[in-house]
N, C-alpha and C. Protein backbone atom coordinates (compact mmCIF):
# COMPACT_ATOMS: atom_id res chain seq x y z
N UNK A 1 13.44 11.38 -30.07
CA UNK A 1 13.97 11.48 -28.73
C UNK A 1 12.98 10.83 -27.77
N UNK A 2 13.31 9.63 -27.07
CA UNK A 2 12.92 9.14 -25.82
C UNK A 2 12.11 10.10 -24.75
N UNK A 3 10.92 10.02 -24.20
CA UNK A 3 10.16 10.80 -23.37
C UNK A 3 11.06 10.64 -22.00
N UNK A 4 11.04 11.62 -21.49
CA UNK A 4 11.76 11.88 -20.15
C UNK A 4 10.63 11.39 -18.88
N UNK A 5 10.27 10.10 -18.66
CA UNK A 5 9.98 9.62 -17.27
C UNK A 5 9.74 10.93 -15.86
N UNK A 6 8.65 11.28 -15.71
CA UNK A 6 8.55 12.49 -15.21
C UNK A 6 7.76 12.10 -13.59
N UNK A 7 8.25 12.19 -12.70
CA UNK A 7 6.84 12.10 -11.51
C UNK A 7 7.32 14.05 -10.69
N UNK A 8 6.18 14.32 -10.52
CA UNK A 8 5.78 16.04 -10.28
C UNK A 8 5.22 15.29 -8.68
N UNK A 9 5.78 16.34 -7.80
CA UNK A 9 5.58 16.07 -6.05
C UNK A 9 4.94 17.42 -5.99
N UNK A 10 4.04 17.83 -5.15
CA UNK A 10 3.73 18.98 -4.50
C UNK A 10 3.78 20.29 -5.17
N UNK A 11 3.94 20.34 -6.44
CA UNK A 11 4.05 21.34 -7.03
C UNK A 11 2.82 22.18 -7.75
N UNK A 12 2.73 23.66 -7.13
CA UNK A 12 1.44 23.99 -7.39
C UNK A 12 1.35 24.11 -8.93
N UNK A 13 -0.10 24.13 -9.55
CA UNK A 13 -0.51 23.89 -10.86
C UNK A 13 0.47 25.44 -11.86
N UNK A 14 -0.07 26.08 -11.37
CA UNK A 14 0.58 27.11 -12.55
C UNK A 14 2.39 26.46 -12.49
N UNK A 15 3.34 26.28 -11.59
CA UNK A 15 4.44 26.29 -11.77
C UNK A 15 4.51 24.69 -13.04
N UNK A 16 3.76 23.65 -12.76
CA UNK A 16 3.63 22.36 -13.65
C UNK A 16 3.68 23.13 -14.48
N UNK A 17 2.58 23.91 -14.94
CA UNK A 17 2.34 24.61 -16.32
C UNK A 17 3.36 25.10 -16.90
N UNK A 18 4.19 25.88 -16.52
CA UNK A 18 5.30 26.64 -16.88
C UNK A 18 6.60 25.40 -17.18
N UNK A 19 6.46 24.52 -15.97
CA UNK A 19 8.14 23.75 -16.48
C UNK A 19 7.32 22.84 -17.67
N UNK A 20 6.14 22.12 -17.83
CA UNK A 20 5.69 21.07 -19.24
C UNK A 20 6.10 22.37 -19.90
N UNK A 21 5.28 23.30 -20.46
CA UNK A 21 5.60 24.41 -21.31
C UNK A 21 6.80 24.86 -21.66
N UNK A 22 7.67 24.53 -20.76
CA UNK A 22 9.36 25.15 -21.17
C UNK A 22 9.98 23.82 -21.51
N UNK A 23 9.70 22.80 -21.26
CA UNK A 23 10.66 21.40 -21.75
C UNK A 23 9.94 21.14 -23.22
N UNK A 24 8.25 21.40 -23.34
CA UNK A 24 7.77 20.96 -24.72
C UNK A 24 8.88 20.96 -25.94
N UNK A 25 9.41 21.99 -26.12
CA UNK A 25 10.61 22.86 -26.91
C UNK A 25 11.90 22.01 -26.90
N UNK A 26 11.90 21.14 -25.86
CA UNK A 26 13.45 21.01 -26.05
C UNK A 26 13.53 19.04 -25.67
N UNK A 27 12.78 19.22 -24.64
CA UNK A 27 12.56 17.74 -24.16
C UNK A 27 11.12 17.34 -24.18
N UNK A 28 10.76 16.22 -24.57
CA UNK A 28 9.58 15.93 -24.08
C UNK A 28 9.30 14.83 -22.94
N UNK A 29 8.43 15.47 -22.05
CA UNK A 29 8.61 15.04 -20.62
C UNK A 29 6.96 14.14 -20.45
N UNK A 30 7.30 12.82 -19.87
CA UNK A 30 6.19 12.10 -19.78
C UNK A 30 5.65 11.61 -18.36
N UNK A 31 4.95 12.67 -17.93
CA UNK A 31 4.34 13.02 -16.41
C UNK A 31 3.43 11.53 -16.38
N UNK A 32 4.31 10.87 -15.62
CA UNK A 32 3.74 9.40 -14.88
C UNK A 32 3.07 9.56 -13.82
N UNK A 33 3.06 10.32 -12.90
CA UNK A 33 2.65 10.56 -11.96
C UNK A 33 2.92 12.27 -11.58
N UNK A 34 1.63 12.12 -11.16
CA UNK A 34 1.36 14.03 -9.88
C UNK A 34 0.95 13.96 -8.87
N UNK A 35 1.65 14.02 -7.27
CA UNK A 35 1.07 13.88 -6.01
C UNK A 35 1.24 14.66 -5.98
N UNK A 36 0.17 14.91 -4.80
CA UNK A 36 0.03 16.02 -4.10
C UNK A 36 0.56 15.57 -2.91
N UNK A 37 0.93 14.44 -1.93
CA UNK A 37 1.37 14.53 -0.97
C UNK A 37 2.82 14.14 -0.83
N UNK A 38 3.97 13.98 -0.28
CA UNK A 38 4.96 13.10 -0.32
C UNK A 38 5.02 11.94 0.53
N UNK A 39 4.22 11.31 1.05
CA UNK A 39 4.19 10.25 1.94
C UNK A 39 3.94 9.11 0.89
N UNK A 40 3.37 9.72 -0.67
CA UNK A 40 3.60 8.38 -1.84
C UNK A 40 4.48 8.44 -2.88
N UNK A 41 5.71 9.00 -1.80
CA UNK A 41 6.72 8.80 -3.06
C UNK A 41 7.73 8.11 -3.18
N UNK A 42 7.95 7.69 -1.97
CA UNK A 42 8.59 5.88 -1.82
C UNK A 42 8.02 5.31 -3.14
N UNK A 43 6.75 4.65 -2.88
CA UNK A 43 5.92 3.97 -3.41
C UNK A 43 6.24 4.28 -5.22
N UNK A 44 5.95 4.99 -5.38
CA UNK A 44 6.02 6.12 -6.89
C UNK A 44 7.27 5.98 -6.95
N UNK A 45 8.16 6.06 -6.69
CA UNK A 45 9.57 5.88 -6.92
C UNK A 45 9.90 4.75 -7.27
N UNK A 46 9.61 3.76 -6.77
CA UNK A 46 10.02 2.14 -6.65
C UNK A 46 9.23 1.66 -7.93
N UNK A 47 7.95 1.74 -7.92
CA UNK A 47 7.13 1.64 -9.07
C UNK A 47 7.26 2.16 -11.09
N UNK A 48 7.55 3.45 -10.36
CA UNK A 48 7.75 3.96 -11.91
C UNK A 48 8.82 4.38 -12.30
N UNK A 49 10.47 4.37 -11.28
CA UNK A 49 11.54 4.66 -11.59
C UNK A 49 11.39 5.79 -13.12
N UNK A 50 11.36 7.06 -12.85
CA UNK A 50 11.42 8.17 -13.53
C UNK A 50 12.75 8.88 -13.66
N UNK A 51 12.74 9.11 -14.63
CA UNK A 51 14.19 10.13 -15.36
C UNK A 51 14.35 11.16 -14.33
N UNK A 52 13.43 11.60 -14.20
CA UNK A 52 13.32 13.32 -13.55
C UNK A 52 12.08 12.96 -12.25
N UNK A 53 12.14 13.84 -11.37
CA UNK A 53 11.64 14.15 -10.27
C UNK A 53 11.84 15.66 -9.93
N UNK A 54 10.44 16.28 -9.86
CA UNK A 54 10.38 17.54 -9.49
C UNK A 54 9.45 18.08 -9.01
N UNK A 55 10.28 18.16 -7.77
CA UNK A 55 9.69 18.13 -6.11
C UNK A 55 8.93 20.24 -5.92
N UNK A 56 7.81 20.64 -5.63
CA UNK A 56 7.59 21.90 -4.90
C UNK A 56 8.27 22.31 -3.64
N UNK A 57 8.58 22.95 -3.24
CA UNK A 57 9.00 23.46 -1.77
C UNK A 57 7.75 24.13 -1.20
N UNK A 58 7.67 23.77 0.03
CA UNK A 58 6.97 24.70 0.97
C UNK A 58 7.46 25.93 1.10
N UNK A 59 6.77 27.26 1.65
CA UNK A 59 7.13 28.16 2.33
C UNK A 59 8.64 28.20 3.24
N UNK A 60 9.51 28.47 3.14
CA UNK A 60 10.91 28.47 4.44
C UNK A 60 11.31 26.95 4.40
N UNK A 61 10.88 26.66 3.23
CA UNK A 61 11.95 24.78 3.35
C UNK A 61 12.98 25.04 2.98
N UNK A 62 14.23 23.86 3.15
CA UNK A 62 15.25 23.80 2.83
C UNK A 62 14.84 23.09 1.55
N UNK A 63 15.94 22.77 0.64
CA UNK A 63 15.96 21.50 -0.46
C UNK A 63 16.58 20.25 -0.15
N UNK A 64 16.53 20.04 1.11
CA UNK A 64 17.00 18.79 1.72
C UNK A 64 16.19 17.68 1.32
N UNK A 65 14.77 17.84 0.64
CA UNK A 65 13.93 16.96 0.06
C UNK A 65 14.35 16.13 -0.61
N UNK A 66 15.11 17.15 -1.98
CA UNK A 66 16.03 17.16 -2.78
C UNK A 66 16.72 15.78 -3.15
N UNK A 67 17.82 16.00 -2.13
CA UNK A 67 18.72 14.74 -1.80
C UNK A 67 18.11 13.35 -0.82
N UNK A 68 16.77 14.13 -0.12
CA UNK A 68 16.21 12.80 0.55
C UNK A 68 15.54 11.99 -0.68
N UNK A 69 15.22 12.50 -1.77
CA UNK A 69 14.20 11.65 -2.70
C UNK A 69 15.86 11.24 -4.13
N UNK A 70 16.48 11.54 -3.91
CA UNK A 70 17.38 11.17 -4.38
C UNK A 70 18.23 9.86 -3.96
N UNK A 71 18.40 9.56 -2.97
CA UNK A 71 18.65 8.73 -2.36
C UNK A 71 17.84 7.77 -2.17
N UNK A 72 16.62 7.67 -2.67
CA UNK A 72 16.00 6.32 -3.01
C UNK A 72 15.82 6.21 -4.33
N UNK A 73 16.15 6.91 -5.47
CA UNK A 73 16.50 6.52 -6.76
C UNK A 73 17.60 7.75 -7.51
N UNK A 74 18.68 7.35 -6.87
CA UNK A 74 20.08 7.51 -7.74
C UNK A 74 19.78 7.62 -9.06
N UNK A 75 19.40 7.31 -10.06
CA UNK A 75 19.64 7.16 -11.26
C UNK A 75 18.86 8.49 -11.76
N UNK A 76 18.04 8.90 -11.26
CA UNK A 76 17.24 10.14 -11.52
C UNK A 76 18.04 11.44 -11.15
N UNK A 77 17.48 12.73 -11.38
CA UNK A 77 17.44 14.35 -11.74
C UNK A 77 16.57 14.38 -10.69
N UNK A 78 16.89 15.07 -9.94
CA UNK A 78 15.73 15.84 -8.95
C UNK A 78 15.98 17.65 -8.93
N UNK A 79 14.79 17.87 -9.09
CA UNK A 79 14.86 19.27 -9.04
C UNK A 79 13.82 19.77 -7.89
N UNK A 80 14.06 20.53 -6.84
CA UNK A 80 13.03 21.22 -6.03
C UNK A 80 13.15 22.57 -6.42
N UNK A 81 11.86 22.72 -6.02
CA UNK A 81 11.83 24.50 -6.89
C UNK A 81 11.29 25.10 -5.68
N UNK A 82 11.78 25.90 -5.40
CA UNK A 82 11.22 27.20 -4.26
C UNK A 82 9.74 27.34 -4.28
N UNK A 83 9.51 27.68 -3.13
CA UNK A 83 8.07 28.24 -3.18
C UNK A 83 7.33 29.64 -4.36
N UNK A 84 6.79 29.59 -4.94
CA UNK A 84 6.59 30.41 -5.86
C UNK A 84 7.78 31.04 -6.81
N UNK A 85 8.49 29.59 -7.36
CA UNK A 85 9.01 29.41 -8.30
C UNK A 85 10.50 30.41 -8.88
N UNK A 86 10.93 31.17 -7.70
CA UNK A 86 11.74 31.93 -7.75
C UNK A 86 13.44 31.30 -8.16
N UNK A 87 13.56 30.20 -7.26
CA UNK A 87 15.06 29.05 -7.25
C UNK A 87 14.40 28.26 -7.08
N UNK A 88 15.77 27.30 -7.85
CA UNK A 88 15.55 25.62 -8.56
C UNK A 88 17.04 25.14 -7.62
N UNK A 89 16.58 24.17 -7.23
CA UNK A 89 17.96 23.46 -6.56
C UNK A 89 18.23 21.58 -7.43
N UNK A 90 19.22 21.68 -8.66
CA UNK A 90 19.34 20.53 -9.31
C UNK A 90 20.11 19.62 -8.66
N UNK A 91 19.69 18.30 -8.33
CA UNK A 91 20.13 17.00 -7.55
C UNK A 91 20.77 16.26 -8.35
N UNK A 92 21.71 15.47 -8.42
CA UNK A 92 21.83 14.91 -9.25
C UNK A 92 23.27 13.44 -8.62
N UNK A 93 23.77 12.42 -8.61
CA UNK A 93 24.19 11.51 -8.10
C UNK A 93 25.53 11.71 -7.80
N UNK A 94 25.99 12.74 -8.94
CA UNK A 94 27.16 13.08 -9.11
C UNK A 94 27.92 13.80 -8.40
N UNK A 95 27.50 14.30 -6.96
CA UNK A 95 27.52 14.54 -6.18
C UNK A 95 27.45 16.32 -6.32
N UNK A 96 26.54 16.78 -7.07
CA UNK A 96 26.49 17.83 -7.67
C UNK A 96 25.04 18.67 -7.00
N UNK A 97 25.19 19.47 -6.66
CA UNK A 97 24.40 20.79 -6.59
C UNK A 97 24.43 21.83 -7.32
N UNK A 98 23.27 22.18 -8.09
CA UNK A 98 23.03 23.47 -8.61
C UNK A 98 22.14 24.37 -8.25
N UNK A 99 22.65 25.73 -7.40
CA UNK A 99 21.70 26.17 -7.62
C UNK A 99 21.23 27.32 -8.34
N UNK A 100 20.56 27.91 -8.75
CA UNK A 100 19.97 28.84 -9.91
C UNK A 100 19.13 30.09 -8.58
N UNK A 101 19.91 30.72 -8.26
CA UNK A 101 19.16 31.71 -7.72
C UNK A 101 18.12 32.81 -9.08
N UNK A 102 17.22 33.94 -8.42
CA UNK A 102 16.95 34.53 -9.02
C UNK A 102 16.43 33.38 -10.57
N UNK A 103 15.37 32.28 -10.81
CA UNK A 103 15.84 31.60 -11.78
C UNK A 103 15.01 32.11 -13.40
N UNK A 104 15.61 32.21 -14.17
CA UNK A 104 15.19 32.78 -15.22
C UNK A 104 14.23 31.17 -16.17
N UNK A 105 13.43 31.57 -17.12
CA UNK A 105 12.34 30.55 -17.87
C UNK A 105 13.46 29.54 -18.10
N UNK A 106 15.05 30.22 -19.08
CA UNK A 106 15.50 29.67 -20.08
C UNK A 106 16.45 28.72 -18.68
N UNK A 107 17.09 29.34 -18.13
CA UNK A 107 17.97 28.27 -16.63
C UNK A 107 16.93 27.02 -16.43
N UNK A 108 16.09 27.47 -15.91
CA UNK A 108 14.98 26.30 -15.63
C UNK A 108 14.76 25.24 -16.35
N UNK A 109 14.60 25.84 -17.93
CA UNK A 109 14.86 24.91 -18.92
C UNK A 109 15.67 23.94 -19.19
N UNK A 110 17.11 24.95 -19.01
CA UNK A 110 18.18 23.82 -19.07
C UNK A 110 18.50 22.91 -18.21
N UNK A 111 17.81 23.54 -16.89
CA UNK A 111 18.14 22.61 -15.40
C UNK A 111 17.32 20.97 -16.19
N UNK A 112 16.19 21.61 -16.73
CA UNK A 112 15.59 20.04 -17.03
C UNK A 112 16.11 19.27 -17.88
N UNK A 113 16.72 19.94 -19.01
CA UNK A 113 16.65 19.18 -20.47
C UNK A 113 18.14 18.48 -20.19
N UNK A 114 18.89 19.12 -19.48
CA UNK A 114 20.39 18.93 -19.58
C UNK A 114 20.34 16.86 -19.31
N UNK A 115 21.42 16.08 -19.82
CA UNK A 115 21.59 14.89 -19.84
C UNK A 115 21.67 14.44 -17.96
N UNK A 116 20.97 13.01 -18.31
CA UNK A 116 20.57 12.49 -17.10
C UNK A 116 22.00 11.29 -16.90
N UNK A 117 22.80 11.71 -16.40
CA UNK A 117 23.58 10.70 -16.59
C UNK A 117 23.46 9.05 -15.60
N UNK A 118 23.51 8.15 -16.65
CA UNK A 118 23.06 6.61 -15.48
C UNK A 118 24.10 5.84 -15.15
N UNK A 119 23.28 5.21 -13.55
CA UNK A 119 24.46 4.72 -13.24
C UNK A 119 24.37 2.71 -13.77
């Protein structure tokens, strides 16, 4: 199975830990990039066109990130995850929202592994 193209935005270290750790099992995910800021993710986007994108939330954000980093590469999965990892909001082209309140290890999982469909 093909490595899943991975760039990680703002997401604090233990939550990385937990989603590599839950895809090891099912997908294997190949972290191209880890910012810490989003002002390089134009850049990172255009450059390394990644399968998946999965964005941190601040404190009281919306997931409007979500669909803003979606909209400069369509072809990707974006996932923003709540602040301390509680809900996952899945992006996806298809004009689809998921969200996973309350989100359990194994949801999370599937939010990632599930097929990336291209356009």
């Amino acid at each position: 199975m093909p490595e899943t193209r991975t760039i990680i935005v703002t997401l604090p270290t233990f939550l990385r830990d937990i989603i590599t750790t839950l895809a090891e099992d099912h997908l294997p995910l190949d972290i191209v990039a880890d910012l810490d800021r989003r002002i390089d993710v134009a850049a990172a986007l255009e450059s390394l066109m990644p399968d998946l994108v999965v964005v941190g939330l601040r404190a009281g954000e919306a997931d409007d990130v979500g669909r803003d980093i979606l909209s400069l590469i369509p072809s990707a999965r974006v996932i923003a995850i709540s602040d301390g990892g509680r809900n996952a909001y899945v992006h996806e082209m298809r004009a689809c929202r998921t969200v996973l309140l309350d989100v359990s290890a194994e949801a999370l999982a599937a939010a990632i592994v599930a097929p990336v469909p291209r356009i």
